[in-house]
N, C-alpha and C. Protein backbone atom coordinates (compact mmCIF):
# COMPACT_ATOMS: atom_id res chain seq x y z
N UNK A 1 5.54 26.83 5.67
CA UNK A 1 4.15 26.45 5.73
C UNK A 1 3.62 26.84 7.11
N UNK A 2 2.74 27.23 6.71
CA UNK A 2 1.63 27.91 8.24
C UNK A 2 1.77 26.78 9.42
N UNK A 3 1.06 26.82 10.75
CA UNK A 3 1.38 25.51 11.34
C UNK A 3 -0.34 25.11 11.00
N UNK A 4 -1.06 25.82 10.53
CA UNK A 4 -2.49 25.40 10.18
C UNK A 4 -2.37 24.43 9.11
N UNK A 5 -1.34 24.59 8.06
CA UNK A 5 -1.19 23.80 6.65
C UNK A 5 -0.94 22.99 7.01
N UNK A 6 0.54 23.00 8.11
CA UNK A 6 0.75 21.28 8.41
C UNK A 6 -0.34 20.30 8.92
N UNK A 7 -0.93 20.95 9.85
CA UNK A 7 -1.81 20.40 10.48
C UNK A 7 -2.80 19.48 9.32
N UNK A 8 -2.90 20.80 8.81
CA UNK A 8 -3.82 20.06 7.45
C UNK A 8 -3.59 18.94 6.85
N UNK A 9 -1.99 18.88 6.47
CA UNK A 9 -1.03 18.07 5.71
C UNK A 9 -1.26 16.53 6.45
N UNK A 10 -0.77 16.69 7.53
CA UNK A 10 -0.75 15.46 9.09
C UNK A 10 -1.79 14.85 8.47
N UNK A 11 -3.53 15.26 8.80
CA UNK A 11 -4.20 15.04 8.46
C UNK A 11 -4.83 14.62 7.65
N UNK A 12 -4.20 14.60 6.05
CA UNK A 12 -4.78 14.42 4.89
C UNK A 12 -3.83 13.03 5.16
N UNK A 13 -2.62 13.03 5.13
CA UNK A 13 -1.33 12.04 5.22
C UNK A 13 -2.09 10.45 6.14
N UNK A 14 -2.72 11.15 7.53
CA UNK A 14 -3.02 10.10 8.46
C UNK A 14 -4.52 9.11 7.67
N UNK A 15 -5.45 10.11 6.84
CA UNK A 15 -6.62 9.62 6.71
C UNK A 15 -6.03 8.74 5.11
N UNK A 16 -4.87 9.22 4.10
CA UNK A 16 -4.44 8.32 3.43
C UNK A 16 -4.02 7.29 3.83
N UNK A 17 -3.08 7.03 4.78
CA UNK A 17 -2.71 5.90 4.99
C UNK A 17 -3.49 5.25 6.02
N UNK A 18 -4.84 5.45 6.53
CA UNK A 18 -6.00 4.53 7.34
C UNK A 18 -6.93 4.15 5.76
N UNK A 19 -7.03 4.79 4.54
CA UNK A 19 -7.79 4.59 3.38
C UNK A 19 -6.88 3.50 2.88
N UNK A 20 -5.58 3.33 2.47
CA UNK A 20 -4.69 2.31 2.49
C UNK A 20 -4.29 0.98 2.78
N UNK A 21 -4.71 1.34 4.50
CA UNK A 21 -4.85 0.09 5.15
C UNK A 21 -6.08 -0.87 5.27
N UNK A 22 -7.18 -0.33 5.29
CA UNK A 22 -8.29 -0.76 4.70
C UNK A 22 -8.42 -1.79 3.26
N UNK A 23 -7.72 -0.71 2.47
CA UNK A 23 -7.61 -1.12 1.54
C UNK A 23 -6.64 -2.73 1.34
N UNK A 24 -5.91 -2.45 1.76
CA UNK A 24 -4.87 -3.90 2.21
C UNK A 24 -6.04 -5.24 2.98
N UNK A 25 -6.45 -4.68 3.58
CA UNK A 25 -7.63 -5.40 4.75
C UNK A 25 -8.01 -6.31 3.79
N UNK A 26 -8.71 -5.38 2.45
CA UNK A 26 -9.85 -5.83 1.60
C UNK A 26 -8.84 -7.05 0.77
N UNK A 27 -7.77 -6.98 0.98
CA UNK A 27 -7.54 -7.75 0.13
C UNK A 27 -7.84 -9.65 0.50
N UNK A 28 -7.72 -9.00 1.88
CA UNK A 28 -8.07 -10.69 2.71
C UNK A 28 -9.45 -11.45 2.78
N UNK A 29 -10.49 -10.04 2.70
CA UNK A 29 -11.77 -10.30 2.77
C UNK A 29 -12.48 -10.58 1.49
N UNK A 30 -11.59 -9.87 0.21
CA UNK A 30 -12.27 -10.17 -1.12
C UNK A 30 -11.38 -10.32 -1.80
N UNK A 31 -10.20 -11.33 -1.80
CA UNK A 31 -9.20 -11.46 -2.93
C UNK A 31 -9.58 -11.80 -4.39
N UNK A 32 -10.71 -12.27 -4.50
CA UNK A 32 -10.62 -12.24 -6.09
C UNK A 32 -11.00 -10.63 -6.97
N UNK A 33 -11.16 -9.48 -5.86
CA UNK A 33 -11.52 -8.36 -6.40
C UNK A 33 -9.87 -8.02 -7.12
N UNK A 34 -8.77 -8.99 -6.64
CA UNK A 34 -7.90 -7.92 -6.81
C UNK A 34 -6.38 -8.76 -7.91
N UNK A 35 -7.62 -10.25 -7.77
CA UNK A 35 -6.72 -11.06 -8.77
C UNK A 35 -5.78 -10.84 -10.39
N UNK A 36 -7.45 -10.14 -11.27
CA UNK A 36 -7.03 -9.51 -12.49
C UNK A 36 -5.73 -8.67 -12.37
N UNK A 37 -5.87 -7.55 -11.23
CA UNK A 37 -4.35 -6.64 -11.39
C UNK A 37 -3.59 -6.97 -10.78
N UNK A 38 -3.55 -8.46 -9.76
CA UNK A 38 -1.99 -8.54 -9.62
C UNK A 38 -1.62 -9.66 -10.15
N UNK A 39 -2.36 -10.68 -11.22
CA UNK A 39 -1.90 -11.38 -12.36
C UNK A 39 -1.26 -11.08 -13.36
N UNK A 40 -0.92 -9.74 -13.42
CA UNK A 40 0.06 -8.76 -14.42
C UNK A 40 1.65 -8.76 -13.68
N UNK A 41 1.32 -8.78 -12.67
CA UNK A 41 2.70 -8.71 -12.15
C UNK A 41 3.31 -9.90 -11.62
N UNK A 42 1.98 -10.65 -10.84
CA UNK A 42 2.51 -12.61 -10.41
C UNK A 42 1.74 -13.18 -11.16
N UNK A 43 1.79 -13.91 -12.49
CA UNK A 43 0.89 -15.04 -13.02
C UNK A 43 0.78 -16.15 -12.81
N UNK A 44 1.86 -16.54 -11.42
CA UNK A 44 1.95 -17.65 -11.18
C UNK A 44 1.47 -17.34 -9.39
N UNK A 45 0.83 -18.44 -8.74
CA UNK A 45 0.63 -17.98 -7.14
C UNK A 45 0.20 -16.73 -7.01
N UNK A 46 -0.62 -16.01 -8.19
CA UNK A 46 -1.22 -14.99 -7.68
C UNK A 46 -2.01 -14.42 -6.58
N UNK A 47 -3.06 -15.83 -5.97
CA UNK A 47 -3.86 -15.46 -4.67
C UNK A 47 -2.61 -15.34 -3.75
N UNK A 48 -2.09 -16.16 -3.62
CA UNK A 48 -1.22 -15.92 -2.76
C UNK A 48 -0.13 -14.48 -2.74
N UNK A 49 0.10 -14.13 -3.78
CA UNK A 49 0.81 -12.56 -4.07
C UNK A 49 -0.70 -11.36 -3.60
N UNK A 50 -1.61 -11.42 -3.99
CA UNK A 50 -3.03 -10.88 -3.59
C UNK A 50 -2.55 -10.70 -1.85
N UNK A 51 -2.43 -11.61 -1.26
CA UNK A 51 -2.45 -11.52 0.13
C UNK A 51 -1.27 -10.75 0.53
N UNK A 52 -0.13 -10.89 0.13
CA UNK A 52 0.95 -10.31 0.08
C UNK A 52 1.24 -9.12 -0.09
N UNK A 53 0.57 -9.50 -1.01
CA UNK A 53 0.51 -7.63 -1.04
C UNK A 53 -0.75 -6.76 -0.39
N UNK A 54 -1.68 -7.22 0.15
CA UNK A 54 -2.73 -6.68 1.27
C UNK A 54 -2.43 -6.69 2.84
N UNK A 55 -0.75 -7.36 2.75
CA UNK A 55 -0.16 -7.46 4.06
C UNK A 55 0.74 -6.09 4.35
N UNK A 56 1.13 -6.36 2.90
CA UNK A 56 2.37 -4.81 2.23
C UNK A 56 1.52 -4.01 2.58
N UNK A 57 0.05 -3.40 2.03
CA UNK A 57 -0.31 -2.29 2.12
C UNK A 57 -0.94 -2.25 3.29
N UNK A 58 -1.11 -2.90 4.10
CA UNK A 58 -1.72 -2.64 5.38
C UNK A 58 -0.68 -2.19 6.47
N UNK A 59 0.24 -2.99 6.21
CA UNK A 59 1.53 -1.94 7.58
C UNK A 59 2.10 -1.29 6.95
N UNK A 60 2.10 -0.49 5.37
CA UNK A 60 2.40 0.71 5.56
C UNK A 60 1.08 1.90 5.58
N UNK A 61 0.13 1.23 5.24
CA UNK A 61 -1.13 2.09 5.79
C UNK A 61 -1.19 2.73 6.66
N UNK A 62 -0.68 1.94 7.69
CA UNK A 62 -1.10 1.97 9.44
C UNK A 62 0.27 3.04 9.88
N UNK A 63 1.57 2.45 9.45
CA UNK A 63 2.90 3.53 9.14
C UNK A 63 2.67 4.89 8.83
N UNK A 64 1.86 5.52 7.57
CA UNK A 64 1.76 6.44 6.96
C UNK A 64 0.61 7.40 8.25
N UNK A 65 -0.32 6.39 9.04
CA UNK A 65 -1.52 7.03 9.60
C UNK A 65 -0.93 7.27 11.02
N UNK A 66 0.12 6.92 11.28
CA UNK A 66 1.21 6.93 12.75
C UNK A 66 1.97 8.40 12.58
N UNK A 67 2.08 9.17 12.72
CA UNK A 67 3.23 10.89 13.09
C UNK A 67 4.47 9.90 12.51
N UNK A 68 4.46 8.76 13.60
CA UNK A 68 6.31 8.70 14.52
C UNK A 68 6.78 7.84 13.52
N UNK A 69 5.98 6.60 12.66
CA UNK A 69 6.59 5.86 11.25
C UNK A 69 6.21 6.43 10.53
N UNK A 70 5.71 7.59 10.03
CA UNK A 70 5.87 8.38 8.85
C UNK A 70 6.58 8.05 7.47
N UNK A 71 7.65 8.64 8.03
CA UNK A 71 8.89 8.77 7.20
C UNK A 71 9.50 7.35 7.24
N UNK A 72 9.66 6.46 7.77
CA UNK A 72 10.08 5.20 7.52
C UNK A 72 8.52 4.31 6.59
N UNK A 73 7.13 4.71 6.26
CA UNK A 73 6.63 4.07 6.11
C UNK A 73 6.59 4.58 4.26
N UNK A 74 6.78 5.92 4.29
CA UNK A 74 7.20 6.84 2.76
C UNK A 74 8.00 5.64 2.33
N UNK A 75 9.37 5.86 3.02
CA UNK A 75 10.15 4.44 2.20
C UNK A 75 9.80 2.97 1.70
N UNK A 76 8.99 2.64 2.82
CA UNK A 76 8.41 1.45 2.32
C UNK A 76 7.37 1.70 0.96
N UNK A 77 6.89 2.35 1.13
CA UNK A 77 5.91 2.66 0.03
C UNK A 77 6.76 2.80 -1.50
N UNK A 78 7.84 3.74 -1.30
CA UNK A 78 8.40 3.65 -2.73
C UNK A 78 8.91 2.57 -3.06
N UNK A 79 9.52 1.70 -1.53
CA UNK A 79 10.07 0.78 -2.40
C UNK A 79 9.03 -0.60 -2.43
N UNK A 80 8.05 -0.35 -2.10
CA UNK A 80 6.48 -1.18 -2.20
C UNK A 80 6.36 -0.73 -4.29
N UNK A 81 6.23 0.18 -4.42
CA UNK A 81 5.88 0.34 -5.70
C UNK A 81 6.89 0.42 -6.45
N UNK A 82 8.23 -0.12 -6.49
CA UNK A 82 9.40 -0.42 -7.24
C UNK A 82 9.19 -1.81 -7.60
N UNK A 83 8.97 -2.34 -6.55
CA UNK A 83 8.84 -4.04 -6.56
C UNK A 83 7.88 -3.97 -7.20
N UNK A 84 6.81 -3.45 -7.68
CA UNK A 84 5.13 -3.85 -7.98
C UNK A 84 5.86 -3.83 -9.28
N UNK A 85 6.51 -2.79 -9.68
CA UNK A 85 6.55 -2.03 -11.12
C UNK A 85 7.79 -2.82 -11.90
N UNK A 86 8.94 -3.21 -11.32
CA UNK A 86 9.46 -4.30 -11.95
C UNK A 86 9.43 -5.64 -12.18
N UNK A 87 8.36 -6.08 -11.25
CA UNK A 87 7.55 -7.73 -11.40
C UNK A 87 6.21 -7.36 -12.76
N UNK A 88 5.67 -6.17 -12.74
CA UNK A 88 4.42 -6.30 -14.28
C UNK A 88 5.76 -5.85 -14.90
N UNK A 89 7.06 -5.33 -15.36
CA UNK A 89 7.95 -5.18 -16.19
C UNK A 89 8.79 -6.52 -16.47
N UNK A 90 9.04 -7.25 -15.87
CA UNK A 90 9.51 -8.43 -16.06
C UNK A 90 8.44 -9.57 -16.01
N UNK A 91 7.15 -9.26 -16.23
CA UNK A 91 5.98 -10.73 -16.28
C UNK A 91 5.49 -9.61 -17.54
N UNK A 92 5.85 -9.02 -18.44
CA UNK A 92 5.18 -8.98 -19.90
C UNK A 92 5.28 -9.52 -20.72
């Protein structure tokens, strides 16, 4: 890859994971926006899973928008969406 692509890449990578973390933010400022979809996965203490998981996506937001946690914040993320995906697989 060109060093222009990476550059590109860096870039698209840093402004995903600042769109991410935001996104996590929102979960503190408007948790009932986000109750319906994570009542599929916690039906029990859901506000409280809501926050939890706007905590999850905010430090790896901030991880993904960092060069130097990059690659340690990738991991968190897959295994951020392992956990999501076997809690709505085991709450059906």
């Amino acid at each position: 890859m060109t060093e222009v692509g990476t550059e590109s890449k860096s870039r698209g990578t840093t402004i995903a994971g600042i769109v991410l973390a935001l996104t996590g933010l929102s979960h503190f400022v408007a948790p009932q926006l986000y109750e319906g979809l994570t009542k599929s996965a916690f039906p029990t203490d859901t506000r409280q899973h809501v926050y939890i998981d706007g905590g999850i996506e905010t430090a790896v937001g901030l991880g993904l928008a960092v060069r130097k946690t990059r690659k340690l914040a990738v991991l968190g993320l897959l295994a951020y969406l392992v956990y999501m995906g076997v809690n709505v697989a085991r709450n059906r």
